[in-house]
C-alpha atoms as a PDB file:
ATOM      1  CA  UNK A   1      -3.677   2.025 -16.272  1.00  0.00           C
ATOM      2  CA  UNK A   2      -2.567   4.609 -13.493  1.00  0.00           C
ATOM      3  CA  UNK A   3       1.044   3.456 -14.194  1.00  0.00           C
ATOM      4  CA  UNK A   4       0.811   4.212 -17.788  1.00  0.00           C
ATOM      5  CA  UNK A   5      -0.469   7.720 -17.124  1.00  0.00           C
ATOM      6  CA  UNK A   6       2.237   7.842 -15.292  1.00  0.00           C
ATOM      7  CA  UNK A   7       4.859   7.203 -17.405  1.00  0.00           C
ATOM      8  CA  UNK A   8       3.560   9.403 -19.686  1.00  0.00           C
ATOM      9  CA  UNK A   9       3.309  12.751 -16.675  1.00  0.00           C
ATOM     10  CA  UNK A  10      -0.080  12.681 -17.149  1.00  0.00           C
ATOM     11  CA  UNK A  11       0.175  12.619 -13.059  1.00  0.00           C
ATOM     12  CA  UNK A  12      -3.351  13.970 -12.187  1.00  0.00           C
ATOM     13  CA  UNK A  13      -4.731  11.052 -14.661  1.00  0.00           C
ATOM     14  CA  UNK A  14      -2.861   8.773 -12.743  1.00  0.00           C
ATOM     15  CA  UNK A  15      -4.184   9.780  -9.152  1.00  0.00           C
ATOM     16  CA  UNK A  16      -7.926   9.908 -11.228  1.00  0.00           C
ATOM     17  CA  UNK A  17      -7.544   6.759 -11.534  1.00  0.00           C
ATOM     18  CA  UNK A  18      -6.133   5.786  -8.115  1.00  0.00           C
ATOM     19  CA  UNK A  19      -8.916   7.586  -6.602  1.00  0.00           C
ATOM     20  CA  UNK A  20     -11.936   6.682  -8.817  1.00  0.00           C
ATOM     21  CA  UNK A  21     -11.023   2.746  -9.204  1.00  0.00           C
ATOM     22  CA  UNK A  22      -8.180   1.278  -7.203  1.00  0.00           C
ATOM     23  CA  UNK A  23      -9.549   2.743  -3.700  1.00  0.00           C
ATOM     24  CA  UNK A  24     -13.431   1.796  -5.038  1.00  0.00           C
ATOM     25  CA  UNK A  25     -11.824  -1.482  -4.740  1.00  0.00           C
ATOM     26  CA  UNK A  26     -11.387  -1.134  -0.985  1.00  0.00           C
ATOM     27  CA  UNK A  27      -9.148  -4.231  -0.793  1.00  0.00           C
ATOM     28  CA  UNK A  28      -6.873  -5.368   2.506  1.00  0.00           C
ATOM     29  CA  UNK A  29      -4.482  -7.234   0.132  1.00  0.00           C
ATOM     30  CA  UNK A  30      -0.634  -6.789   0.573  1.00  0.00           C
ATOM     31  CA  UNK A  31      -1.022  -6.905  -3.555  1.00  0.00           C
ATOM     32  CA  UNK A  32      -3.203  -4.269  -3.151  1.00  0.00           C
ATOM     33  CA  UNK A  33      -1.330  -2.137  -0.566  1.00  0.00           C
ATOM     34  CA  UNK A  34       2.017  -2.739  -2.650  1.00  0.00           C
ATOM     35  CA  UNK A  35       0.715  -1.292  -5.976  1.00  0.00           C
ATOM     36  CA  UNK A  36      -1.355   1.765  -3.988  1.00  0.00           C
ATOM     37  CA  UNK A  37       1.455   2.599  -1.899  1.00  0.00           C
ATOM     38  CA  UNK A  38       4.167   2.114  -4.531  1.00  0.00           C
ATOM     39  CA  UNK A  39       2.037   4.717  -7.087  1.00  0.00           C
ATOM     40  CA  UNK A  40       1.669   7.321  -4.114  1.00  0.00           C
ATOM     41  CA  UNK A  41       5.351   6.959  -3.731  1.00  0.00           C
ATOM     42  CA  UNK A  42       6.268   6.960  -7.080  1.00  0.00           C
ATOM     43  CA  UNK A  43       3.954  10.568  -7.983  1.00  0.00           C
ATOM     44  CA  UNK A  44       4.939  12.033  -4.582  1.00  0.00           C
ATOM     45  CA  UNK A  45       9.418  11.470  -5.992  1.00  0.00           C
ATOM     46  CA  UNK A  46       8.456  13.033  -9.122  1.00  0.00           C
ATOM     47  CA  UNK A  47       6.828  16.213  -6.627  1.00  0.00           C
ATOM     48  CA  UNK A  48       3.010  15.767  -7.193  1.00  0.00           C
ATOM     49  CA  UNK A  49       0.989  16.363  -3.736  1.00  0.00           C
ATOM     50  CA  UNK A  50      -0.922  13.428  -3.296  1.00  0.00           C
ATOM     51  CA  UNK A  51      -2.529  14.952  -0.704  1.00  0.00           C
ATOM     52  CA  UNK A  52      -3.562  12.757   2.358  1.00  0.00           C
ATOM     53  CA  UNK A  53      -4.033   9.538   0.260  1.00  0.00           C
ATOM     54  CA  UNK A  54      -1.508   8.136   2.496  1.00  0.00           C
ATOM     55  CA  UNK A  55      -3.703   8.396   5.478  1.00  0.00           C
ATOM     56  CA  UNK A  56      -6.509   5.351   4.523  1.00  0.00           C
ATOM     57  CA  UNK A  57      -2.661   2.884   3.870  1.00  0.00           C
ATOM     58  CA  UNK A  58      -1.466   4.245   6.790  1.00  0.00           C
ATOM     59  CA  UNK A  59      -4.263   2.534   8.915  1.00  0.00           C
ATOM     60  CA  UNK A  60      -4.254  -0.120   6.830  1.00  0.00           C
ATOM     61  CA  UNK A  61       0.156  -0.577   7.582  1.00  0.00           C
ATOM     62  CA  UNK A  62      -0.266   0.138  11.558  1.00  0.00           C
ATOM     63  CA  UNK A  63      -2.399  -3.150  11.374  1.00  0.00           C
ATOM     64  CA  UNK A  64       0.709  -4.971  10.027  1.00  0.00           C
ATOM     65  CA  UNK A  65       3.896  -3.536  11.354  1.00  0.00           C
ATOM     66  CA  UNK A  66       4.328  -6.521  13.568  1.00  0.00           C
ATOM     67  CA  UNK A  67       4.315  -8.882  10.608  1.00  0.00           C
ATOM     68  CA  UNK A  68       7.526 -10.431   9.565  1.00  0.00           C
ATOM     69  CA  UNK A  69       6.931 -13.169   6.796  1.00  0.00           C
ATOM     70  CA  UNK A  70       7.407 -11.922   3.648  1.00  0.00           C
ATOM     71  CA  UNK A  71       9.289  -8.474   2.969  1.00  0.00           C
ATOM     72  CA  UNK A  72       7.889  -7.293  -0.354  1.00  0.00           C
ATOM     73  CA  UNK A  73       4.939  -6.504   1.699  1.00  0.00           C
ATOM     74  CA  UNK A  74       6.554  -5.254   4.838  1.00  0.00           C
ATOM     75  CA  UNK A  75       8.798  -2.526   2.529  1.00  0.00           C
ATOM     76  CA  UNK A  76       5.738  -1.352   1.035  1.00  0.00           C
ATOM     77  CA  UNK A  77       4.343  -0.829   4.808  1.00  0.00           C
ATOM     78  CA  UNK A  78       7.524   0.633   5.536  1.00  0.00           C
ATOM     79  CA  UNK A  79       6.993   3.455   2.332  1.00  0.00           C
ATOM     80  CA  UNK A  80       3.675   4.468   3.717  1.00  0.00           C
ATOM     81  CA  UNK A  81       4.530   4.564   7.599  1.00  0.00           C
ATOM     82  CA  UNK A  82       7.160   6.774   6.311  1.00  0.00           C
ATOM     83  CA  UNK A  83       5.576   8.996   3.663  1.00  0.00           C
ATOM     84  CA  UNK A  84       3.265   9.294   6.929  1.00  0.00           C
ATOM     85  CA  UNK A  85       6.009  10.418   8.828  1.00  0.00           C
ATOM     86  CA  UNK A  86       5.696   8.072  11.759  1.00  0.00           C
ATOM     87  CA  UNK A  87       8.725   7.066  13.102  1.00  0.00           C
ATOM     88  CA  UNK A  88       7.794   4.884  15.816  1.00  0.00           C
ATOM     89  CA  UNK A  89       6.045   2.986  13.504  1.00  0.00           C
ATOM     90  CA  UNK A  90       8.835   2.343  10.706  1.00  0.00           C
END
């Protein structure tokens, strides 16, 4: 639903969403990580401040930057270490 309010620049909608029902979900799965860290990223090209969402995925990708078996998930890791900044870990 976030990505639909998305599409349609209804960006505060979108991170409404993100914030009220995907995080409620509190999931660990690379699914999970992929989609919330591939919305942040999307919203934060077209300029909206998603304010320190990234933080809560960036714990969540330090646990995993060691992991090398499947690369969908590692690239998503890789978008929030860097939205994060943190070079050492990317």
């Amino acid at each position: 639903m976030a990505l639909f309010h998305y599409e349609l620049g209804r960006y505060d909608r979108a991170l409404e969403i993100y914030d009220n029902d995907v995080l409620a979900e509190g999931s660990e799965d690379f699914r999970d990580i992929a989609n919330e860290a591939s919305l942040l990223w999307r919203l934060r090209l077209e300029g909206v401040d998603v304010g320190e969402r990234f933080d809560q995925l960036h714990g969540l990708a330090l646990k995993r930057v060691e992991d090398a078996t499947l690369v969908f998930s590692s690239l998503h890791h890789l978008l929030i270490v860097l939205a994060k900044d943190d070079a050492p870990a990317a």
